[in-house]
Protein backbone atom coordinates (compact mmCIF):
# COMPACT_ATOMS: atom_id res chain seq x y z
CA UNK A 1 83.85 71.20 124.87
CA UNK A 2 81.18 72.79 122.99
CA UNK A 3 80.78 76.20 122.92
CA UNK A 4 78.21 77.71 121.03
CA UNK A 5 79.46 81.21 119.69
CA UNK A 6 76.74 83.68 118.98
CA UNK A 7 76.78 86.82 116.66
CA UNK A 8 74.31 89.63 114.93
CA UNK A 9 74.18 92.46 117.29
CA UNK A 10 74.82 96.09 117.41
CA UNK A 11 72.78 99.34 118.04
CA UNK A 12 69.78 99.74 115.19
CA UNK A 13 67.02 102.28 115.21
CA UNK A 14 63.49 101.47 115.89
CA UNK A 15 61.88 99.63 112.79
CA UNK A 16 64.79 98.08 112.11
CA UNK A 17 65.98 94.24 111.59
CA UNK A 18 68.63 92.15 112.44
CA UNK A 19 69.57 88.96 112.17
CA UNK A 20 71.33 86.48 114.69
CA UNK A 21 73.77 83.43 114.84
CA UNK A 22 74.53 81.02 116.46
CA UNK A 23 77.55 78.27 115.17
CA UNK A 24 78.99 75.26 117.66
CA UNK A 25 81.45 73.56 115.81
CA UNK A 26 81.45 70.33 118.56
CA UNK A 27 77.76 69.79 118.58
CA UNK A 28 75.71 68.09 115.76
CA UNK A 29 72.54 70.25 115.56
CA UNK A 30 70.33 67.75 114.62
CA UNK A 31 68.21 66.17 116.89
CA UNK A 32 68.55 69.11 119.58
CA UNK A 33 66.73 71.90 120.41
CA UNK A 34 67.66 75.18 119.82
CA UNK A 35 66.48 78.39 122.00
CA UNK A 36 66.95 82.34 121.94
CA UNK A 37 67.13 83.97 125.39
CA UNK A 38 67.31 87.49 125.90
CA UNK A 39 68.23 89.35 129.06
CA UNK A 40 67.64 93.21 129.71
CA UNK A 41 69.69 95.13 132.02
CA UNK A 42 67.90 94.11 135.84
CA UNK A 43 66.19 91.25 134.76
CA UNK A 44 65.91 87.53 134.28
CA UNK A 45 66.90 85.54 131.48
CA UNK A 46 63.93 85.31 129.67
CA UNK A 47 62.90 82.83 126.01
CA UNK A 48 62.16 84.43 123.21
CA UNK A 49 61.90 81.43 120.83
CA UNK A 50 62.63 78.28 120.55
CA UNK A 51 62.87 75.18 118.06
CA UNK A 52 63.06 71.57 118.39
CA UNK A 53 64.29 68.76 115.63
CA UNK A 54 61.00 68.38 114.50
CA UNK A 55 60.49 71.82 113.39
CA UNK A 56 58.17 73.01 116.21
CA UNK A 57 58.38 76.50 117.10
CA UNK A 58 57.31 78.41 120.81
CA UNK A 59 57.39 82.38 120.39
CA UNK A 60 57.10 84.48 123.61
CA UNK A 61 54.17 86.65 122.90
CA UNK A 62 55.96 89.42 123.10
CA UNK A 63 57.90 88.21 119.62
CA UNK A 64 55.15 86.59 117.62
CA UNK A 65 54.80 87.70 114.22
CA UNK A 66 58.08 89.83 114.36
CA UNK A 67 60.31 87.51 115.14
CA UNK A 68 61.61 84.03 113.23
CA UNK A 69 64.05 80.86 114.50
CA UNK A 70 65.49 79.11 112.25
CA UNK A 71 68.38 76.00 111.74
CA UNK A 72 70.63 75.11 109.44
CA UNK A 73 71.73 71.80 110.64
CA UNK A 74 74.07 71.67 107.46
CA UNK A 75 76.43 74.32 108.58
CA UNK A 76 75.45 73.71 112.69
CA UNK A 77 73.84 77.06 113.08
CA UNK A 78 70.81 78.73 114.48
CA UNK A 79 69.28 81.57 113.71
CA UNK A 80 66.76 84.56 114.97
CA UNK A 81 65.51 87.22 112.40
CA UNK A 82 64.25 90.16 114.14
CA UNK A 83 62.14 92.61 112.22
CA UNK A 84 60.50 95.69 113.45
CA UNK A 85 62.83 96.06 116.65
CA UNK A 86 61.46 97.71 119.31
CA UNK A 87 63.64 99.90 121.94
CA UNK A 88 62.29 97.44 124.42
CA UNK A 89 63.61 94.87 122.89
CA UNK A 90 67.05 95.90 123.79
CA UNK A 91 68.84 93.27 125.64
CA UNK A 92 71.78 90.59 125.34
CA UNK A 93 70.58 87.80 123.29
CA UNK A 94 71.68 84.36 124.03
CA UNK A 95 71.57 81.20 122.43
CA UNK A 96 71.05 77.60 124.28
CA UNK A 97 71.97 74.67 122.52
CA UNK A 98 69.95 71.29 124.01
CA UNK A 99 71.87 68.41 122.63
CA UNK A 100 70.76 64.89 121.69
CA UNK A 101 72.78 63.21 124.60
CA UNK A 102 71.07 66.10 127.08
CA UNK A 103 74.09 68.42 127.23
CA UNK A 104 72.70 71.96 127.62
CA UNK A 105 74.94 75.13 126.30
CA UNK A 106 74.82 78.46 126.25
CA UNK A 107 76.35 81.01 123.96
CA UNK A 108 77.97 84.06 125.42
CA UNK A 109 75.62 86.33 124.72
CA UNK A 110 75.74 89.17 121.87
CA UNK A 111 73.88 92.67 122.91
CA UNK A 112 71.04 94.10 120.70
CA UNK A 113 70.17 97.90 121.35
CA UNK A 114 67.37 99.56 119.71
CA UNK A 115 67.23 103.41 119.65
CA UNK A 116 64.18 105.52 119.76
């Protein structure tokens, strides 16, 4: 079963940067696609950013130039590096894992809060 496990949250003030993970011991990272979701309190599930095994990134508008995906197909983790946080960017964050054979998984979720 693969289970993606993500990590990186906790409360920050505005300005400030985090960075996520996302590990999955059972599912070879390369070749799939790799996506951040994140999903405020009354709403959808929305992307944020997303990368496939070529190296081609989609940003949500609402994240370009602040945040960054990355892989590390080496150690089978995924990464987002948030700068300049917003309060509205508060939210749980999850990762989706798209795998070569066309397995989709999610992460559980870890919760980013921003402060005014």
């Amino acid at each position: 079963q693969v289970q993606p496990v993500a990590s990186g949250g906790g409360l920050v003030q505005a300005g400030a940067s985090l960075r996520l993970s996302c590990a999955a011991s059972r599912c070879p990272f390369s070749g799939s696609t790799l996506g951040w979701y994140r999903q405020a309190l009354g709403q959808q599930r929305a992307l944020d950013a997303q990368l496939n095994s070529g190296g081609s990134t989609h940003y949500a508008d609402a994240v370009k130039g602040g945040f960054t995906i990355s892989r590390n197909d080496a150690k089978n983790t995924a990464y987002l590096q948030m700068n300049s946080l917003k309060p509205e960017d508060t939210a749980a964050y999850y990762c989706k894992i798209v795998a070569t054979w066309g397995g989709s998984y999610w992460g559980q979720g870890t919760q980013v809060t921003v402060s005014s």
